[in-house]
Protein backbone atom coordinates (compact mmCIF):
# COMPACT_ATOMS: atom_id res chain seq x y z
CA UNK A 1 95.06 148.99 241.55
CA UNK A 2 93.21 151.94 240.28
CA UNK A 3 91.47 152.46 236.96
CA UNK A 4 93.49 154.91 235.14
CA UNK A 5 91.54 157.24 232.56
CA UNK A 6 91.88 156.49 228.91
CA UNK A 7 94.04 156.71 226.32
CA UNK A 8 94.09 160.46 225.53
CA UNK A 9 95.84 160.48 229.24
CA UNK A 10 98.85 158.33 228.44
CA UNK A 11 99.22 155.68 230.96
CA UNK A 12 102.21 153.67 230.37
CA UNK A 13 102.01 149.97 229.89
CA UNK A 14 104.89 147.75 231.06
CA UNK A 15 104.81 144.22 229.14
CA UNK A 16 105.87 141.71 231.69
CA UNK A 17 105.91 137.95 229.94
CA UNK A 18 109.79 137.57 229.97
CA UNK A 19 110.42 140.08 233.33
CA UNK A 20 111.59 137.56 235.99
CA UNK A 21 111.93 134.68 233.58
CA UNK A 22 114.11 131.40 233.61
CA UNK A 23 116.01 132.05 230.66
CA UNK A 24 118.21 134.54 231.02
CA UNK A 25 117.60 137.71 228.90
CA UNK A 26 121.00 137.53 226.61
CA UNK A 27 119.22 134.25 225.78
CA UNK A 28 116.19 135.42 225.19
CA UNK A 29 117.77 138.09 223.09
CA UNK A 30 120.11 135.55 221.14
CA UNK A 31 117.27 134.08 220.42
CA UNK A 32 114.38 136.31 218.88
CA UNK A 33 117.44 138.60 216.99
CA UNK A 34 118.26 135.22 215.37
CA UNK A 35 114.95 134.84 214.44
CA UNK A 36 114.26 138.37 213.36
CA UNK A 37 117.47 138.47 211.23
CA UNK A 38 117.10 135.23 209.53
CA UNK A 39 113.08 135.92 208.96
CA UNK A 40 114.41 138.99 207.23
CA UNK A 41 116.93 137.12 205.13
CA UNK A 42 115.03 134.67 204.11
CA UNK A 43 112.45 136.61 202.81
CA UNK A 44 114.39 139.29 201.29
CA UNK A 45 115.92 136.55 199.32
CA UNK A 46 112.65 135.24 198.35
CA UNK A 47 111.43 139.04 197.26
CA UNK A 48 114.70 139.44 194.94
CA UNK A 49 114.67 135.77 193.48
CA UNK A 50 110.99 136.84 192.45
CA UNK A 51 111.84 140.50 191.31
CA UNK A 52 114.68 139.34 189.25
CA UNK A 53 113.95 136.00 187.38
CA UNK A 54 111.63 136.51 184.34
CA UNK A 55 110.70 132.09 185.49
CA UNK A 56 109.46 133.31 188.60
CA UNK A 57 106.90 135.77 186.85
CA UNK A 58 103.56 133.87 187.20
CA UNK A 59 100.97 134.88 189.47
CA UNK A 60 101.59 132.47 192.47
CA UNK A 61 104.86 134.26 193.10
CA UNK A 62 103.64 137.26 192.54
CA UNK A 63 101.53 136.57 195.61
CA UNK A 64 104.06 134.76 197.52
CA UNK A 65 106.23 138.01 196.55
CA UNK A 66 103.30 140.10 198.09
CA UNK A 67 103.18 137.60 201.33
CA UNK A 68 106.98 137.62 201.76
CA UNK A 69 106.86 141.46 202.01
CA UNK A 70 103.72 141.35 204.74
CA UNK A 71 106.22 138.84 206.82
CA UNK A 72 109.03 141.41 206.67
CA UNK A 73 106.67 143.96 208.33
CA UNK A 74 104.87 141.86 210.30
CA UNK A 75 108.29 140.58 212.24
CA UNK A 76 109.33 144.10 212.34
CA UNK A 77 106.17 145.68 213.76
CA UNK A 78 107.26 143.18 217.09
CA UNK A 79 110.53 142.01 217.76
CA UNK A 80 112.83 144.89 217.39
CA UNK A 81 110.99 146.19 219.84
CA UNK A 82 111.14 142.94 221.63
CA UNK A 83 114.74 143.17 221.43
CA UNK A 84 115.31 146.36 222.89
CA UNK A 85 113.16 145.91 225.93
CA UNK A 86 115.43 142.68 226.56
CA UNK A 87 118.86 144.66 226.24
CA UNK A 88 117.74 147.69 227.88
CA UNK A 89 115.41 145.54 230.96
CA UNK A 90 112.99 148.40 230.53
CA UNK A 91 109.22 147.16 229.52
CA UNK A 92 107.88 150.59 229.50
CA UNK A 93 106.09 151.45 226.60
CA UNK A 94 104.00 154.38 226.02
CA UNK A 95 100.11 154.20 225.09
CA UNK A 96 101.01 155.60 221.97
CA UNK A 97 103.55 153.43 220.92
CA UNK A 98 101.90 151.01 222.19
CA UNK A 99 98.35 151.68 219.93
CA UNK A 100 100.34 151.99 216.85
CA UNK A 101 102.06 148.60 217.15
CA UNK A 102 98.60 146.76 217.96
CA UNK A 103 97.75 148.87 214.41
CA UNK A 104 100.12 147.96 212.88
CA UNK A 105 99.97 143.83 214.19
CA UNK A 106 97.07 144.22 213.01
CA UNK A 107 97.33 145.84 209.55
CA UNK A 108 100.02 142.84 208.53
CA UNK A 109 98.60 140.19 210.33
CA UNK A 110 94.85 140.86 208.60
CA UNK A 111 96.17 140.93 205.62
CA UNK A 112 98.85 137.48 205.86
CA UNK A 113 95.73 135.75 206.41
CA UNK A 114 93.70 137.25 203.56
CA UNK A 115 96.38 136.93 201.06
CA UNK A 116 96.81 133.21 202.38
CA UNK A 117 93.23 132.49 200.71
CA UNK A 118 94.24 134.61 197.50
CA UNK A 119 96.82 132.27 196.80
CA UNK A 120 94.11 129.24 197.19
CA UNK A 121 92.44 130.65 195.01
CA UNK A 122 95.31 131.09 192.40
CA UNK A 123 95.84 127.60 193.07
CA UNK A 124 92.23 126.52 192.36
CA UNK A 125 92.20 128.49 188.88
CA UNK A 126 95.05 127.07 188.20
CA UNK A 127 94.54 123.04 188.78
CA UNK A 128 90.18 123.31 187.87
CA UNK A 129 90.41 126.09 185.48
CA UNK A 130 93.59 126.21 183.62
CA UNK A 131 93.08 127.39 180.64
CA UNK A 132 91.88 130.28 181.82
CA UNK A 133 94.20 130.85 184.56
CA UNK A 134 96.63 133.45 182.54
CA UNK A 135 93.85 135.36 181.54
CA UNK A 136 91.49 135.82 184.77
CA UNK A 137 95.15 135.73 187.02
CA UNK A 138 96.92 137.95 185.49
CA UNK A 139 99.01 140.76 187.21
CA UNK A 140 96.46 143.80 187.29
CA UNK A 141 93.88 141.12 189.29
CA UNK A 142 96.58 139.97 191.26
CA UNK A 143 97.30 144.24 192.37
CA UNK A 144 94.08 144.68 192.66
CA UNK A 145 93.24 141.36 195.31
CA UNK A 146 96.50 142.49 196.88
CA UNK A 147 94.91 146.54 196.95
CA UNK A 148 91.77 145.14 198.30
CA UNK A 149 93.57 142.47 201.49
CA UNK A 150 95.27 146.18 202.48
CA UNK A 151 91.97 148.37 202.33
CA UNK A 152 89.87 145.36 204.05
CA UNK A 153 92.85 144.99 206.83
CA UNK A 154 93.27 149.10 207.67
CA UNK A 155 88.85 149.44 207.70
CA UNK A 156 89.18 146.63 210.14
CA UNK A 157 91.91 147.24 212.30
CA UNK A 158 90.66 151.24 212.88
CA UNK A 159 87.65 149.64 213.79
CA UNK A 160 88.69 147.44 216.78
CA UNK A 161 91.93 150.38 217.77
CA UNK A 162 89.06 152.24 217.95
CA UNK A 163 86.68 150.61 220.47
CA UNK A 164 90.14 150.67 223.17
CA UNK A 165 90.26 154.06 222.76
CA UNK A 166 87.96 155.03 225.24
CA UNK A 167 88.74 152.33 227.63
CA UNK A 168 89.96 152.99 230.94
CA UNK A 169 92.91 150.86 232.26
CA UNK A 170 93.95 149.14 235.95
CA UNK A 171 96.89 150.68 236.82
CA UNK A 172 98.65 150.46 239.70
CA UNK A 173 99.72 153.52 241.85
CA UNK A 174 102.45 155.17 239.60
CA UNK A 175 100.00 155.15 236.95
CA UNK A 176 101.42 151.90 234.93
CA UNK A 177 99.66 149.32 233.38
CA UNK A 178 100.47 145.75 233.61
CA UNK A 179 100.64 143.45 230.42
CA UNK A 180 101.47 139.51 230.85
CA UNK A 181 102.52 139.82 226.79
CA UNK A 182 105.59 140.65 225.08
CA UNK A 183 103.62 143.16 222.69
CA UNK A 184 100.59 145.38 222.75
CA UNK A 185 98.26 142.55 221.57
CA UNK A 186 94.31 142.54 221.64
CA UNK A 187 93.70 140.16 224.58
CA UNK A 188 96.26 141.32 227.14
CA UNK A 189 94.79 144.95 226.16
CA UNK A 190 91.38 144.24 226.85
CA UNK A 191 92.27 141.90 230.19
CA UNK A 192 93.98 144.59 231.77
CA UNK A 193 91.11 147.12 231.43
CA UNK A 194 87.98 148.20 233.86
CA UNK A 195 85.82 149.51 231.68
CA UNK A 196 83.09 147.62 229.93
CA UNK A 197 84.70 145.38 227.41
CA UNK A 198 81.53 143.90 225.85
CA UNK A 199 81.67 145.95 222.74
CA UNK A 200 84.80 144.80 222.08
CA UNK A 201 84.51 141.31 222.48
CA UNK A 202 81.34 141.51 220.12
CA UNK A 203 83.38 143.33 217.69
CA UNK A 204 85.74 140.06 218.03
CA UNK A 205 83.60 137.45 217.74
CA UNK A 206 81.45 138.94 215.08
CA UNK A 207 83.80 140.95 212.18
CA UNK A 208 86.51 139.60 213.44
CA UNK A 209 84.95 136.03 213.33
CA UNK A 210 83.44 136.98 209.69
CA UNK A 211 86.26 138.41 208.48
CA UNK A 212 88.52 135.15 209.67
CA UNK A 213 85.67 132.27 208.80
CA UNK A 214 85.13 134.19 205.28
CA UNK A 215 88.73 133.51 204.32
CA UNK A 216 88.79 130.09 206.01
CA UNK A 217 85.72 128.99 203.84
CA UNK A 218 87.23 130.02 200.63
CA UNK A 219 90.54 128.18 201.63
CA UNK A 220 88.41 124.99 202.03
CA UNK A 221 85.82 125.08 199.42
CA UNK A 222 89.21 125.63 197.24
CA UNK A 223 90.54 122.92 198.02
CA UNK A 224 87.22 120.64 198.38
CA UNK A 225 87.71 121.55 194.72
CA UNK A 226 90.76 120.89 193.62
CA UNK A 227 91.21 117.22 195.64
CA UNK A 228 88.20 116.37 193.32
CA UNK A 229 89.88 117.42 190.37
CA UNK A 230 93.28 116.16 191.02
CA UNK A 231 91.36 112.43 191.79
CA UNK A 232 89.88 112.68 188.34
CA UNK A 233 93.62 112.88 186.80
CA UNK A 234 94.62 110.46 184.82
CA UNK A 235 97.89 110.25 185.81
CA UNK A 236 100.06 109.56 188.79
CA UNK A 237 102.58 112.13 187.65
CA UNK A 238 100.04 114.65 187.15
CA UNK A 239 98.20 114.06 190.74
CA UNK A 240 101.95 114.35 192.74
CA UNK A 241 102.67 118.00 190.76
CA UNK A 242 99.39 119.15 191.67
CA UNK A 243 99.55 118.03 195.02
CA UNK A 244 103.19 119.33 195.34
CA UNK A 245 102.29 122.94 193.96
CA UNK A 246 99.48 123.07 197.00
CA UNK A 247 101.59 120.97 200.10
CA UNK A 248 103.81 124.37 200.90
CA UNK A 249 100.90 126.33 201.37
CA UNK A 250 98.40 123.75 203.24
CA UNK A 251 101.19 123.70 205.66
CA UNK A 252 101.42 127.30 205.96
CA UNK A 253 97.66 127.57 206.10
CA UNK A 254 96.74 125.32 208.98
CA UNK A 255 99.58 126.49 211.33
CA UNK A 256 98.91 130.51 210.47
CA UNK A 257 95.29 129.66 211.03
CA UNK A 258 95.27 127.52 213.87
CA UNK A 259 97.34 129.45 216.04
CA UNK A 260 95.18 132.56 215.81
CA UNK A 261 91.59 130.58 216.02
CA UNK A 262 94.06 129.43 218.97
CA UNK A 263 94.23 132.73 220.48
CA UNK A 264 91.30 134.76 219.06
CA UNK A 265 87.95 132.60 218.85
CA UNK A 266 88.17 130.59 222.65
CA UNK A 267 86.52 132.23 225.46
CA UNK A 268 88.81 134.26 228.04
CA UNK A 269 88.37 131.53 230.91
CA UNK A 270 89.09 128.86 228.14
CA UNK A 271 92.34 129.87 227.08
CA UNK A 272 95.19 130.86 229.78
CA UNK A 273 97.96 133.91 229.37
CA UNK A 274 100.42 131.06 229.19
CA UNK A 275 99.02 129.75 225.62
CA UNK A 276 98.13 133.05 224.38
CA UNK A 277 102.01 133.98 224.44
CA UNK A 278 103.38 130.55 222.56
CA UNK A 279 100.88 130.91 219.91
CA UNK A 280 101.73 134.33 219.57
CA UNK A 281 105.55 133.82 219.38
CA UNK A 282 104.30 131.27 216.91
CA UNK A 283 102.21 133.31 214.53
CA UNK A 284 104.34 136.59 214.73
CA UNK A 285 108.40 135.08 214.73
CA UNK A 286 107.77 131.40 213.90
CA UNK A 287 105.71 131.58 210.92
CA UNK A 288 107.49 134.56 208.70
CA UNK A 289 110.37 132.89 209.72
CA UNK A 290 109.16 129.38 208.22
CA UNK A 291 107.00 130.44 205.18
CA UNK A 292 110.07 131.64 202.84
CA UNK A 293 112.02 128.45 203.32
CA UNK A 294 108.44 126.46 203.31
CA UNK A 295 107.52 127.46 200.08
CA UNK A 296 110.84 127.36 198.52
CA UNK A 297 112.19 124.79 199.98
CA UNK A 298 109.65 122.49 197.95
CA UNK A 299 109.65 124.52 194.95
CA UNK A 300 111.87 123.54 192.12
CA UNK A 301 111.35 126.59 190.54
CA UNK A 302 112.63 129.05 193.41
CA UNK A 303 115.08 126.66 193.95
CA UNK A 304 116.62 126.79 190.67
CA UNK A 305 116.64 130.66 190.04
CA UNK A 306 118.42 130.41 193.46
CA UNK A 307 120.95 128.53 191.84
CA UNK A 308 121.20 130.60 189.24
CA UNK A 309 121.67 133.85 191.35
CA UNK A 310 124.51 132.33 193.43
CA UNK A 311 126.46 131.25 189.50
CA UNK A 312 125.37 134.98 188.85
CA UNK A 313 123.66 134.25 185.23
CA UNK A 314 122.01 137.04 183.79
CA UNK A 315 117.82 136.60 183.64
CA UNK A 316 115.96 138.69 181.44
CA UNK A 317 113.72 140.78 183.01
């Protein structure tokens, strides 16, 4: 293989993980549009429900409203795409297609995780501070955390789309480049290059580590927080609702997180192409497939203005 000039002179990039694969590709494609349409479903459902029942106006679901829509785009920045390389068996994709969907992974998956410690800490303020949780929660702070996960996730992601710009690639003699991934992800990107790669993997380890660790500590120091306070309840009642209102999102928390610490944070000759690709199917189909039936699921209140949807009672706005 050759090293093909950057990405001003288009190379094309052929992603490879399912080419030549066991399962047959109708399965495969079964499969992930299964996935993709009841990810969408769900969590159009949980976007409406939200929208539409005054009960539902508090600013947790606003949040989880905010989260549901980042899911949407996140599973449709990857597997339509996905999908048509399966029905067409053509893994071509072009450097610039393939640049804007790592921008755009990027840009939704950034900000899942930093809108997954907003809503820890709208669940701190509202088990240890309460009585002021209407006031310093309320719907313009909620827009403007929400404003600032979207600026924080763009700065960052032009940042490391950046740094591959000038990279050269190995290609082979027709001038593609080989991915072992089923999207233009970070790692396969930087594995299949010849240039120096150093300032990239600095970039990783240091804002990218900061800007995952940062979120991380506020997630735990949350909820070092509010297991103290929900011990000093008085009440067994009152310990199982608190616990209840913060289960969903624990859950949501550790397998969102630990997949891309997973994939991210381990050394290249730690972690093999093999592991990256199921934690990535996990993190980018399994998980905005799981969190709108996670969180509602266990939620009386989403539950109930389901209900009332289906009997079609009118809600005031």
């Amino acid at each position: 293989m050759g090293c093909a000039p950057n990405a001003s002179h288009s190379p094309v990039f052929l992603l490879l993980m399912f080419s030549g694969a066991e399962v047959p590709p109708i399965v495969l494609f079964v499969l992930f549009l299964a996935i993709y349409l009841t990810t969408m479903m769900g969590n159009v459902t949980l976007v409406l429900l939200i929208s539409r029942d005054s009960r539902l106006h508090s600013p947790m679901y606003y949040l989880l409203r905010g989260l549901s829509v980042i899911d949407m785009g996140l599973s449709t920045v990857i597997l339509p795409q996905l999908l048509a390389h399966l029905v067409t068996h053509d893994p071509a994709i072009p450097v610039a297609r393939c640049l804007a969907q790592l921008f755009f992974f990027y840009v939704f998956g950034v900000t899942d995780t930093l809108v997954v410690s907003v809503m820890a800490l709208d669940r701190y303020m509202a088990i240890c501070d309460p009585l002021h949780y209407h006031s310093v929660m309320n719907r313009q702070c909620c827009a403007r955390l929400l404003a600032f996960c979207w600026v924080v996730s763009v700065v960052h992601t032009m940042l490391h789309v950046g740094l591959l710009l000038p990279l050269s690639w190995a290609a082979d003699a027709e001038g593609n480049v080989r991915l072992l991934h089923f999207f233009c992800d970070h790692r396969p990107l930087l594995r299949a290059s010849c240039s120096d790669i150093h300032p990239n993997e600095l970039a990783i380890f240091l804002e990218g580590g900061f800007l995952m660790m940062g979120p991380c500590a506020l997630i735990v120091l949350s909820y070092i927080r509010i297991g103290a306070t929900i011990l000093r309840l008085p009440s067994a009642a009152g310990r199982h609702r608190a616990v209840s209102t913060c289960g969903s999102h624990l859950t949501m928390v550790g397998f969102f997180y630990g997949t891309i610490i997973w994939v991210y944070f381990q050394p290249p000759s730690q972690n093999s192409q093999d592991q990256d690709m199921v934690a990535a199917v996990m993190y980018t189909s399994i998980t905005p497939l799981a969190n709108p039936f996670v969180y509602s699921l266990r939620n009386k209140d989403v539950k109930s203005a389901f209900h009332r949807l289906l009997r079609g009672e009118r809600v005031a706005s």
